[in-house]
Protein backbone atom coordinates (compact mmCIF):
# COMPACT_ATOMS: atom_id res chain seq x y z
CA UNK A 1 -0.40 -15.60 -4.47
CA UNK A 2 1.67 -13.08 -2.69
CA UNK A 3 0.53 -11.65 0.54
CA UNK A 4 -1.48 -8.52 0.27
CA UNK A 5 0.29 -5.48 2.09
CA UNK A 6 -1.55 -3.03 4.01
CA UNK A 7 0.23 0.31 4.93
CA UNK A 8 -1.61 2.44 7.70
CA UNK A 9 0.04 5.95 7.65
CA UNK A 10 -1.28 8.35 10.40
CA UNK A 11 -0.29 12.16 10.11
CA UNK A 12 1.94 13.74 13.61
CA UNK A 13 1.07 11.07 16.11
CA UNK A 14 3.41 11.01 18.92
CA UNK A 15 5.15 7.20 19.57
CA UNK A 16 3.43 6.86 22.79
CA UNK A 17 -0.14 7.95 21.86
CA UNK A 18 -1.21 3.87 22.60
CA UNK A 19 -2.78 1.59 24.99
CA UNK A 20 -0.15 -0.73 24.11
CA UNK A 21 2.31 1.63 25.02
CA UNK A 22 1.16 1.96 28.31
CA UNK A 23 -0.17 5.18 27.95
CA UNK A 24 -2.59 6.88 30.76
CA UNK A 25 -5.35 8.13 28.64
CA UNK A 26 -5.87 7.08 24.90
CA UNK A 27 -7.54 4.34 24.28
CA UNK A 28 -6.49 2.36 20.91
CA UNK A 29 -7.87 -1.54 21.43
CA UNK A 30 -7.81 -1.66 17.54
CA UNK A 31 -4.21 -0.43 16.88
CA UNK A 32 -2.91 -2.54 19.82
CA UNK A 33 -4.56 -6.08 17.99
CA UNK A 34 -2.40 -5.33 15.85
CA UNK A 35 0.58 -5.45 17.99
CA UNK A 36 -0.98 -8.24 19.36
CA UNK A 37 -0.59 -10.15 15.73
CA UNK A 38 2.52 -8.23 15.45
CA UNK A 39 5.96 -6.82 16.53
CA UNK A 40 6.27 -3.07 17.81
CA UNK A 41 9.73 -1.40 16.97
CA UNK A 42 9.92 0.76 19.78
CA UNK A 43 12.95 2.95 19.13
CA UNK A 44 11.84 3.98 15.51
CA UNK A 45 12.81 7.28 14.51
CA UNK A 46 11.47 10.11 11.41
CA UNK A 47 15.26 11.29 10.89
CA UNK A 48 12.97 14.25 9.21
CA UNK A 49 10.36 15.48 11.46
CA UNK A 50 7.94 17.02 9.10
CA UNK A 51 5.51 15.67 6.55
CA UNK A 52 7.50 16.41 3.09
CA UNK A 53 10.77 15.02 3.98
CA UNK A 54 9.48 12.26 5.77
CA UNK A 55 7.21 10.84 3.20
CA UNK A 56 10.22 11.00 0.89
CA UNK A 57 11.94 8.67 2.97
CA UNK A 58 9.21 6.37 3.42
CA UNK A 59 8.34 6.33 -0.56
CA UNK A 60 12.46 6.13 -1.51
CA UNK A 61 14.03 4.16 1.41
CA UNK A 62 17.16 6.95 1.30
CA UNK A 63 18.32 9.19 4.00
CA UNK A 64 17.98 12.36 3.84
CA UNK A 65 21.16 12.76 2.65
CA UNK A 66 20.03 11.22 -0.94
CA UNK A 67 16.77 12.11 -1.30
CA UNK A 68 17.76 15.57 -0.32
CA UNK A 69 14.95 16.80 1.54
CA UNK A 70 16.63 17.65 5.07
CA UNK A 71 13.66 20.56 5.78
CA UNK A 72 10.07 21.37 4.91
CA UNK A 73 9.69 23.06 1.61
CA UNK A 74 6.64 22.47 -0.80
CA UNK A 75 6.34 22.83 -4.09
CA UNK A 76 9.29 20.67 -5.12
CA UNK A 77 9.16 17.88 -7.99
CA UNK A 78 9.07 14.42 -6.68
CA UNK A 79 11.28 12.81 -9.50
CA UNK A 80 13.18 9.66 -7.85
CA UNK A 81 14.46 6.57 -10.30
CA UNK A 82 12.22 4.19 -7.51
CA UNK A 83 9.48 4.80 -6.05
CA UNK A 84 7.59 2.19 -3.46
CA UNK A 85 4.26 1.86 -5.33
CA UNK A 86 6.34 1.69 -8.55
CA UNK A 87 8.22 -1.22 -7.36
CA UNK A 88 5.34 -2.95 -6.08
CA UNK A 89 3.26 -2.10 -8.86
CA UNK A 90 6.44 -3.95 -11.33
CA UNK A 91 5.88 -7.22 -8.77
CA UNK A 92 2.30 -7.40 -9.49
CA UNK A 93 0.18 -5.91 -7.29
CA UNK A 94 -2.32 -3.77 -7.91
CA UNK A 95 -1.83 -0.74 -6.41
CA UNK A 96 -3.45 2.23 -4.39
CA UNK A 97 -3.28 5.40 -2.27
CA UNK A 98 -6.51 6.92 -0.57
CA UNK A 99 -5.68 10.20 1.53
CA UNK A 100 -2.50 12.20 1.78
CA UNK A 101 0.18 12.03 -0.24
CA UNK A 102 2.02 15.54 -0.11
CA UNK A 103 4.17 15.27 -3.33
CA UNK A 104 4.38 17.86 -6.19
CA UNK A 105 2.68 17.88 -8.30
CA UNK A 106 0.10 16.98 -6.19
CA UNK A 107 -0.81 14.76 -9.04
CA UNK A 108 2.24 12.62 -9.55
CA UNK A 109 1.37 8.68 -8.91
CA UNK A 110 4.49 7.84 -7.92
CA UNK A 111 3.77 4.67 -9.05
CA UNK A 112 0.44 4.15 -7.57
CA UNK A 113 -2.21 3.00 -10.13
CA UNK A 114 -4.52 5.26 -8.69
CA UNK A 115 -4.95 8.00 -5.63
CA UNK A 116 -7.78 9.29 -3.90
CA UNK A 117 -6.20 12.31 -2.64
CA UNK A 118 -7.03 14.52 0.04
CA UNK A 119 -3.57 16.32 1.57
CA UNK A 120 -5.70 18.18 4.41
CA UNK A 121 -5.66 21.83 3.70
CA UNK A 122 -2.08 23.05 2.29
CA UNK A 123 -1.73 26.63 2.08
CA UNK A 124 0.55 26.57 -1.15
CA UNK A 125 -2.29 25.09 -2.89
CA UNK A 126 -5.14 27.54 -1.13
CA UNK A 127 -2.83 30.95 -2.40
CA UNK A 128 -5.21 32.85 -4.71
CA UNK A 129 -3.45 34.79 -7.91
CA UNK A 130 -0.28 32.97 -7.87
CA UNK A 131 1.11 32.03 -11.54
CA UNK A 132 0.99 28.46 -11.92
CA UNK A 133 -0.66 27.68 -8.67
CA UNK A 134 -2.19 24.16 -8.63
CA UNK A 135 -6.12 24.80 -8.08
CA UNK A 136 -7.04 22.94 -4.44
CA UNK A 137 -10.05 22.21 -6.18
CA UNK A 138 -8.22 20.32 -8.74
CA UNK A 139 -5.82 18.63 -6.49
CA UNK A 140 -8.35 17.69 -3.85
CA UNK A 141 -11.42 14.46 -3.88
CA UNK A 142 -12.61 15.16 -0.64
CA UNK A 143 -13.73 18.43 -0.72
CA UNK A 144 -15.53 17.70 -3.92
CA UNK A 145 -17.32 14.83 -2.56
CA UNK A 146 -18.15 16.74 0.39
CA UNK A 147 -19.50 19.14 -1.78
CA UNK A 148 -21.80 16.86 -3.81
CA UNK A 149 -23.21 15.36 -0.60
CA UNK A 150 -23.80 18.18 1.45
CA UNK A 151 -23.98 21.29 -0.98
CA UNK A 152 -22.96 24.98 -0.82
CA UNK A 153 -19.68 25.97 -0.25
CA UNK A 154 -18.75 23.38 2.69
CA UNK A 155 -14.87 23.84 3.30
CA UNK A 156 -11.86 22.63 5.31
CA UNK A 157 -11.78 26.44 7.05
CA UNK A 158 -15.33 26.20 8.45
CA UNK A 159 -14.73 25.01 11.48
CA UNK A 160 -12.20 28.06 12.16
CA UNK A 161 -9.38 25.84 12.66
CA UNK A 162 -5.30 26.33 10.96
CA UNK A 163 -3.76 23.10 9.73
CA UNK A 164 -0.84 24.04 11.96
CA UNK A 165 -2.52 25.36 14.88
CA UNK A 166 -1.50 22.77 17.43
CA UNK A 167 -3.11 24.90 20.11
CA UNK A 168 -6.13 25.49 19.10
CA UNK A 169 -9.24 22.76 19.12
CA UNK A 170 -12.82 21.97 18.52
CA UNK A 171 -15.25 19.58 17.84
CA UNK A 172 -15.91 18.56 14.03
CA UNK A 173 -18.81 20.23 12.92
CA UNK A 174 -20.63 17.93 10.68
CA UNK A 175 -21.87 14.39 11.32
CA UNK A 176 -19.51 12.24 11.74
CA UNK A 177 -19.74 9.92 8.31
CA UNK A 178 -18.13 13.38 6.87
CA UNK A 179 -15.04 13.57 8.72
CA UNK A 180 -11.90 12.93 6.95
CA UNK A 181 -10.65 10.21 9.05
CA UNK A 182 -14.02 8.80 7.60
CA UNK A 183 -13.93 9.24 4.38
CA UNK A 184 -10.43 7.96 4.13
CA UNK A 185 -11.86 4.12 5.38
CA UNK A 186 -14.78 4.63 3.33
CA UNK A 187 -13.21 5.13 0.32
CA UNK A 188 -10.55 2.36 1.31
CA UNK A 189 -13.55 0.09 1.75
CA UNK A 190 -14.55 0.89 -1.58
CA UNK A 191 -10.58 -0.23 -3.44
CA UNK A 192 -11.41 -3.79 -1.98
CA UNK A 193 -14.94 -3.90 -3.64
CA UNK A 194 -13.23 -2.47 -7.10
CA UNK A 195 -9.62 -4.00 -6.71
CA UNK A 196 -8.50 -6.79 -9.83
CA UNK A 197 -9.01 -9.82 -7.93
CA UNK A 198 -6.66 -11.60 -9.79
CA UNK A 199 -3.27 -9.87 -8.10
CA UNK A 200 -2.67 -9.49 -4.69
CA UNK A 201 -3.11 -5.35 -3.08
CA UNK A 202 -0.52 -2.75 -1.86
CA UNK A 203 -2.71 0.04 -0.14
CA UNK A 204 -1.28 3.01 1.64
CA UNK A 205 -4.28 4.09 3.76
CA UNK A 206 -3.04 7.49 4.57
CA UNK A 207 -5.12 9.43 7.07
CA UNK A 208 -4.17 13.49 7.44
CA UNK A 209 -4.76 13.28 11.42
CA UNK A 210 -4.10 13.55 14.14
CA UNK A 211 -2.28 16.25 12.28
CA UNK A 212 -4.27 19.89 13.19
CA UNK A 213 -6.82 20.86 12.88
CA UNK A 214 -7.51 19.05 15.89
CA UNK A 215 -11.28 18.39 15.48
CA UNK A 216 -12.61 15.35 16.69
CA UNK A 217 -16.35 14.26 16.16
CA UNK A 218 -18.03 15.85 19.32
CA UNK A 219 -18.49 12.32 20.83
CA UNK A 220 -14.72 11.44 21.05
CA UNK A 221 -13.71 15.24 22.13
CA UNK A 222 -16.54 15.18 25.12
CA UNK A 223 -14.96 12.01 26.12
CA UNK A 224 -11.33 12.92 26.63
CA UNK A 225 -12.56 16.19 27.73
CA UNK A 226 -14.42 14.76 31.05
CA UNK A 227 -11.00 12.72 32.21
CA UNK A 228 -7.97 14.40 34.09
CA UNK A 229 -5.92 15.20 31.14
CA UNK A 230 -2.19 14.69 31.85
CA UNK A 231 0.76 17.42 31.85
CA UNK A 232 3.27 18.24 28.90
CA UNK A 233 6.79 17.29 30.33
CA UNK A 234 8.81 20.02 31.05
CA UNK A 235 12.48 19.58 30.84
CA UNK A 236 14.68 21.22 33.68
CA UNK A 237 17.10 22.67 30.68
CA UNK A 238 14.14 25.04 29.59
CA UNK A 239 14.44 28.53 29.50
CA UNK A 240 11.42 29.67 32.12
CA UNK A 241 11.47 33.21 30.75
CA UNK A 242 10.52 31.97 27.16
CA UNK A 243 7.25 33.17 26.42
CA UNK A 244 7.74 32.38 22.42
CA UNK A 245 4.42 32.92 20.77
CA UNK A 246 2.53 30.44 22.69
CA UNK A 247 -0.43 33.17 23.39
CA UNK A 248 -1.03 33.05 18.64
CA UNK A 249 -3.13 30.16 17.41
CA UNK A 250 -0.27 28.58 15.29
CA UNK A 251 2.41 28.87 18.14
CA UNK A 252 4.96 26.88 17.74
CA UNK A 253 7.01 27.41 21.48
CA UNK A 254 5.85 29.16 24.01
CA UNK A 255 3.85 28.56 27.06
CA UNK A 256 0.21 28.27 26.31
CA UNK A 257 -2.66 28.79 28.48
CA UNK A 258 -3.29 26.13 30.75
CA UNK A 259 -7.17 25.28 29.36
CA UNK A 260 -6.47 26.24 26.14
CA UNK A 261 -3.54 23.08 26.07
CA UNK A 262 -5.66 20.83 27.83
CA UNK A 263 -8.52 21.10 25.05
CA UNK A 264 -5.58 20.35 22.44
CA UNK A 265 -4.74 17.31 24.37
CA UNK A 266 -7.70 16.35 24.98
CA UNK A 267 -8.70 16.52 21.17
CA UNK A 268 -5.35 14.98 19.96
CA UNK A 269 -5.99 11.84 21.92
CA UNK A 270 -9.76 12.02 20.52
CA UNK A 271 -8.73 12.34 17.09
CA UNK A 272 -5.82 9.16 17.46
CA UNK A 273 -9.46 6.95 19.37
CA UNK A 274 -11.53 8.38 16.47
CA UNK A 275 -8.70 6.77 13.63
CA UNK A 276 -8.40 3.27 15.99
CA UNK A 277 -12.29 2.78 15.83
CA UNK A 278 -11.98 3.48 11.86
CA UNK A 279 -9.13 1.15 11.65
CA UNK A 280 -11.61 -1.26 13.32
CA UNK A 281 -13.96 -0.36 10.80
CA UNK A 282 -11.47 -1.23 7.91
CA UNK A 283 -10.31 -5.10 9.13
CA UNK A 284 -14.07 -5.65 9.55
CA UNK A 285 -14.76 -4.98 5.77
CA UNK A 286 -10.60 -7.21 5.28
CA UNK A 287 -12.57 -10.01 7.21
CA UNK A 288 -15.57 -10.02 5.28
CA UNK A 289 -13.75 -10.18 1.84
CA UNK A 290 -12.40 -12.62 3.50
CA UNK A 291 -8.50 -11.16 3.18
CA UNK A 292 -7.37 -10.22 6.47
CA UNK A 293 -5.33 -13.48 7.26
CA UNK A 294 -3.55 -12.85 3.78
CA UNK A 295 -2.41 -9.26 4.37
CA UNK A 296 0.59 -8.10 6.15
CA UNK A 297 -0.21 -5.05 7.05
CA UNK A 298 2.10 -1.57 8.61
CA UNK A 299 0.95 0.64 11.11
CA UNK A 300 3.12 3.90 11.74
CA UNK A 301 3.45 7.89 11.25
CA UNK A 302 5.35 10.29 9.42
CA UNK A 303 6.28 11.91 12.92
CA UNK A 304 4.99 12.94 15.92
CA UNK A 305 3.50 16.22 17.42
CA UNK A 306 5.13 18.19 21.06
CA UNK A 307 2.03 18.76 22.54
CA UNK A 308 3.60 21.37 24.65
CA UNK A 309 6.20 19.35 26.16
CA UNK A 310 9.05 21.43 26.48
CA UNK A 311 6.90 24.21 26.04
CA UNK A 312 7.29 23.17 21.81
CA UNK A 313 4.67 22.51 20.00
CA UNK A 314 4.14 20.49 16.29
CA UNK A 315 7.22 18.66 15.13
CA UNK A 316 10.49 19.66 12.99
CA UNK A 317 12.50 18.91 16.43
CA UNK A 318 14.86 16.37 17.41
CA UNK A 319 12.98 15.44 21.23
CA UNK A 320 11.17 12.22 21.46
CA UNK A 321 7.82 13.50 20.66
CA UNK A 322 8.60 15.53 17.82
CA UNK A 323 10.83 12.88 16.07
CA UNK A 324 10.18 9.03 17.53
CA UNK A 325 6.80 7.06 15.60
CA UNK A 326 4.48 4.42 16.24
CA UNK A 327 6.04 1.14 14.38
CA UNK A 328 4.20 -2.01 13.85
CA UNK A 329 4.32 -5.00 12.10
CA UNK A 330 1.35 -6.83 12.13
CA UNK A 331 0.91 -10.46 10.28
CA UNK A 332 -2.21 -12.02 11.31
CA UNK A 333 -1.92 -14.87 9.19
CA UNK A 334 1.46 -15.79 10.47
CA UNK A 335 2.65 -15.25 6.68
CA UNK A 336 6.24 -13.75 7.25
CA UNK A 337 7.42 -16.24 10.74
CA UNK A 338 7.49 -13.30 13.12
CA UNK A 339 7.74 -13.34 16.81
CA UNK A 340 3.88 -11.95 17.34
CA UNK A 341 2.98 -9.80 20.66
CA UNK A 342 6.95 -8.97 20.79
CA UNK A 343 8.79 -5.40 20.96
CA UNK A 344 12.02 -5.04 19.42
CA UNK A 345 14.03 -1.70 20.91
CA UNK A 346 16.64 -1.60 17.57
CA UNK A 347 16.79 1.77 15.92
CA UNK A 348 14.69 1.55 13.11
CA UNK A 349 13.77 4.48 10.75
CA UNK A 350 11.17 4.91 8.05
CA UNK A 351 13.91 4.35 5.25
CA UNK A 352 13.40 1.15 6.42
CA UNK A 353 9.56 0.87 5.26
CA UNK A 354 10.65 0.18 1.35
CA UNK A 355 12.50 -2.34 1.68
CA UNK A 356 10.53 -3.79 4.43
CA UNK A 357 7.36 -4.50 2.32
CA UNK A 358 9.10 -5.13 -0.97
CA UNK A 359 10.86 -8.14 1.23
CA UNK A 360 7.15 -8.77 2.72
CA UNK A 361 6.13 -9.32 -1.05
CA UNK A 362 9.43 -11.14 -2.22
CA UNK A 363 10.28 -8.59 -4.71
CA UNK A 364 14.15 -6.96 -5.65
CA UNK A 365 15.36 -3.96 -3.38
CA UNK A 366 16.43 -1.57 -5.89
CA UNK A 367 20.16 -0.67 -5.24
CA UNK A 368 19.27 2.87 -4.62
CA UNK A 369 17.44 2.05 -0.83
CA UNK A 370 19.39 2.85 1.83
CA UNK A 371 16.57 1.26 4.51
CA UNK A 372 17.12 -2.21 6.32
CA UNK A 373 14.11 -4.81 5.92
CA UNK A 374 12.73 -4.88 9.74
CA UNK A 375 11.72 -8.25 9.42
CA UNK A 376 14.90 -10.22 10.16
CA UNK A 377 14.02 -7.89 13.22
CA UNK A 378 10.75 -8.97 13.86
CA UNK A 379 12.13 -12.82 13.69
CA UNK A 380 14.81 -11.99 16.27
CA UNK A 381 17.79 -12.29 13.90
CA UNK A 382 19.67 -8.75 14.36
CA UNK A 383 23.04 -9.58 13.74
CA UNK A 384 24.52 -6.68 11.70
CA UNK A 385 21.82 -3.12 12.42
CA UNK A 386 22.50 -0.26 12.28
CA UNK A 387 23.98 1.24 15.33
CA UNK A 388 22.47 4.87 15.47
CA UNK A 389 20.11 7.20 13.34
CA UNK A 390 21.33 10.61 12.01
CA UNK A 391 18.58 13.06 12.11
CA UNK A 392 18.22 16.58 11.00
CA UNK A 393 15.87 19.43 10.50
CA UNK A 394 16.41 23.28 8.74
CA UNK A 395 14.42 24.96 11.69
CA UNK A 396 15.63 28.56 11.74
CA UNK A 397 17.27 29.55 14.16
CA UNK A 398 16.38 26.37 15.92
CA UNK A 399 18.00 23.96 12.86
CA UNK A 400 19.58 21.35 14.33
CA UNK A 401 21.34 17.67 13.70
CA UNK A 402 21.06 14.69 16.43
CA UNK A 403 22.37 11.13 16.58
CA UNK A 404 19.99 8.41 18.20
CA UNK A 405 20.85 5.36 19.22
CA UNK A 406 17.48 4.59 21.35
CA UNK A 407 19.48 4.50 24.67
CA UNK A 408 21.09 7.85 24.02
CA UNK A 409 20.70 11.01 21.82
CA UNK A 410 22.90 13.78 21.19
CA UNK A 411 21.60 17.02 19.56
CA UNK A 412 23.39 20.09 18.30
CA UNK A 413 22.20 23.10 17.07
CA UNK A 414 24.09 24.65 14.19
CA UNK A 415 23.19 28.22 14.15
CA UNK A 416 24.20 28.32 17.67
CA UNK A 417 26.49 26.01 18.38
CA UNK A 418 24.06 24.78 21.74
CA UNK A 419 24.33 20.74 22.16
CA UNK A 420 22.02 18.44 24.57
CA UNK A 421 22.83 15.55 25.84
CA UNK A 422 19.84 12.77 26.82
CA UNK A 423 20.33 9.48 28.74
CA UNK A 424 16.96 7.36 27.18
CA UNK A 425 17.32 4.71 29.33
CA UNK A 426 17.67 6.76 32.84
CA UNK A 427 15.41 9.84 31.46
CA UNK A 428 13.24 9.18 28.88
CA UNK A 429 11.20 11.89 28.98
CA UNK A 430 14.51 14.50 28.13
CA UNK A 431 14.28 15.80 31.42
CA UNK A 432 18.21 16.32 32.12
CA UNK A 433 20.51 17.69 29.27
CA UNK A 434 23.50 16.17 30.99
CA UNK A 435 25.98 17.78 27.97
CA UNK A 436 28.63 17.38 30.51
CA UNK A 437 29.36 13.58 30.70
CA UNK A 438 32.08 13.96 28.41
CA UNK A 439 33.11 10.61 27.12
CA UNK A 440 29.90 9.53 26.00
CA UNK A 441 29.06 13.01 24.48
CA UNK A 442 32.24 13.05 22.58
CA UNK A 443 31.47 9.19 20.88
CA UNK A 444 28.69 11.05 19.57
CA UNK A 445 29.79 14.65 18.42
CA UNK A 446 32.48 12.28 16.12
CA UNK A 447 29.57 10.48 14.66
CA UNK A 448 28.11 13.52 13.74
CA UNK A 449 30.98 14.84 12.58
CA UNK A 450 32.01 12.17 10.23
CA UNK A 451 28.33 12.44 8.95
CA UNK A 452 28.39 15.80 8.22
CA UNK A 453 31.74 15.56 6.52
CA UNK A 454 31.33 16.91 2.74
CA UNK A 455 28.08 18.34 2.76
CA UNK A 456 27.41 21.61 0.54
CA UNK A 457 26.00 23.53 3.46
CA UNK A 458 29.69 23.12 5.35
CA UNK A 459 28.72 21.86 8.77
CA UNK A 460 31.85 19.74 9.07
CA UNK A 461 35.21 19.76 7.91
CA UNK A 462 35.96 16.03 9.32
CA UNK A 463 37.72 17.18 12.35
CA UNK A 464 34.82 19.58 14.00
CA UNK A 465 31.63 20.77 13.79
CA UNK A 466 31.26 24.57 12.36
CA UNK A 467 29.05 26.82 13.77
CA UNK A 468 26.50 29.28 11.65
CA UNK A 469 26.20 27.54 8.41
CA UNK A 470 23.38 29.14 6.35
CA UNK A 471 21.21 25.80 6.64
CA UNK A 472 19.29 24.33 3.54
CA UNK A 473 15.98 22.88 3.19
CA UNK A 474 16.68 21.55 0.01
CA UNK A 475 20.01 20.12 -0.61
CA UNK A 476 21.53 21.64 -4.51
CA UNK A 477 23.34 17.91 -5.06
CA UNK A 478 19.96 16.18 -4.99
């Protein structure tokens, strides 16, 4: 039988938000097993910072470019010729999605035999008196089963928290069984009691945090609370006098209050310990059906989240903690002939996820991905990647394009016609925009050039880049 494939989808956590990664606080002993039994891409990229146009890349395997998202808008049909759970549904496997999803309608499999869904709380579904709104309470199974457990009129708003308030933090309410991080594993737990034991399993266990509302169970958040929290990095190219709106609960820039960001840390690294002991809690229930050493399983995000660094907060930029994910490739059962406890630094993206697991379950690539299988990768064979990413986001007056190559990234911003320049290898943490070292910064403004060459928003006509196109969330060709 084919391998089972497990995909572990976390919601705006930052690349470096692991033990494994060396970093100074979180602890995630769970998540870093699996990079024990595993490979860790660490130069992989979301070329689309924010939920939407990420997810289509991870469920199409295009670029931007074709799948046309290159912004956040909702409420756009989801209506692509292949579709991941499609294609793995057509090799056999029996397939499933519990948590988010974020497609429109809300509703659409996608391919998927079946989805649990809870999105978090998504204000385009929440709008009262619109004409045609989807009902949340139609297009939501948590809340329901909340609902039936508890009673009343429990909601996601209770707590007083915004789903984009990056800022702003508390501890969860409610016991902690109720949580959503919970319920996700729990109802996971329940697809391998239920699941046709006669195929092999593609599940996409999709958890909504450590997206906001950042709301850890009170045991996690009074743990990260009592240890010196570290500092946001703080780039010497930032303007000092930019106050943004960093004093509102969904800022997005800004400098906010020094307590008031180290409670959001502090409950952002709760909420990533809180998902690596349910993670635990999910390979104890794969070992006891006794289907862990037959599942290949993928650990990584849609993007990651600022956390003040730069004085930013959220995602939709191009800086390392906005736009570079956690990557894994775990095989416990040594099914694929990867090099296990290894990192790989080639620039990997999550087109790249597609094709990646149909090759893990020896099915056809449909002609339409534009993603590389990572595991020639992950068996040291990389003759022929990709040299660079090109990334984008519609951002306002902050909409910008960047090239990556993991030891170098080059950003402009096309409303304003600003460009950075970041050496990865000597400054990782985008402390220096050295725009001025000319040769290399040129290499790279080509690139982007000849990438932007064509499109309908008129960025580039081949030779330059042109300054204050109206920018596009949705691209008209698409």
């Amino acid at each position: 039988m084919k391998p089972n494939i497990l995909m572990i989808m976390v919601d705006q956590m930052r690349f470096d938000c692991l033990s494994s990664a060396g970093h100074p606080i979180v602890e995630t002993p769970n998540i870093d097993q699996l990079a024990h039994e595993g490979v860790t891409f660490t130069n992989a990229y979301s070329a689309t910072p924010t939920c939407i146009p990420a997810r289509a890349a991870v469920l199409t395997g295009m670029s931007q470019k074709s799948h046309g998202r290159v912004g956040y808008q909702d409420r756009v049909s989801w209506d692509y010729p292949h579709m991941l759970p499609e294609e793995m549904s057509k090799a056999g496997y029996h397939t499933q999605c519990v948590g988010k999803m974020h497609v429109y309608p809300s509703r659409n499999l996608c391919g998927f035999h079946n989805v649990v869904l809870h999105d978090g709380y998504l204000h385009h579904s929440r709008f009262k008196n619109t004409p045609y709104q989807e009902s949340f309470e139609q297009t939501d199974d948590y809340l329901p089963w909340l609902r039936e457990r508890l009673g009343g009129h429990k909601d996601l708003t209770d707590i007083g928290l915004d789903c984009n308030a990056s800022a702003m933090s508390r501890p969860w309410h409610l016991p902690e069984e109720y949580h959503p991080t919970n319920w996700v594993v729990t109802q996971s737990i329940d697809f391998l009691r239920r699941r046709d034991p006669r195929k092999p399993f593609f599940l996409k266990m999709s958890f909504v945090r450590p997206h906001p509302p950042f709301d850890p169970p009170k045991t996690y958040f009074d743990y990260y609370m009592s240890m010196e929290m570290d500092e946001p990095v703080i780039g010497d190219w930032v303007k000092k006098d930019d106050n943004g709106d960093g004093l509102l609960p969904t800022s997005r820039r800004g400098i906010v209050p020094k307590q008031r960001l180290r409670r959001a840390r502090a409950a952002y690294y709760a909420l990533i310990a809180h998902i690596d002991d349910q993670i635990g809690r999910f390979i104890q229930s794969l070992i006891e059906y006794q289907l862990y050493h037959n599942t290949v399983i993928l650990f990584v995000s849609d993007h990651g989240e600022l956390l003040g660094d730069h004085n930013f907060l959220a995602k939709s930029l191009a800086y390392e903690g906005s736009a570079k994910v956690p990557f894994i490739l775990s095989d416990p059962g040594n099914l694929l002939g990867i090099k296990k406890g290894t990192t790989c630094d080639k620039v990997v993206e999550l087109r790249d996820i597609m094709p990646t697991l149909l090759n893990a379950a020896d099915s056809e690539i449909p002609e339409t991905v534009e993603g590389k299988s990572v595991i020639p990768l992950a068996k040291g064979q990389d003759a022929g990647w990709r040299e660079y990413i090109h990334g984008e986001h519609t951002y306002g007056d902050l909409s910008h394009h960047f090239i990556v190559n993991g030891k170098e990234k080059y950003i402009w911003y096309s409303q304003t016609g600003e460009e950075q320049f970041f050496d990865l290898e000597e400054d990782p943490q985008e402390l220096n925009n050295v725009i001025h070292n000319n040769k290399r910064i040129s290499r790279l403004r080509r690139i982007l050039i000849k990438e932007l060459a064509g499109r309908e928003e008129g960025y580039s006509d081949g030779t330059e880049l042109i300054v204050g196109c109206k920018s596009k969330s949705i691209l008209e060709s698409n």
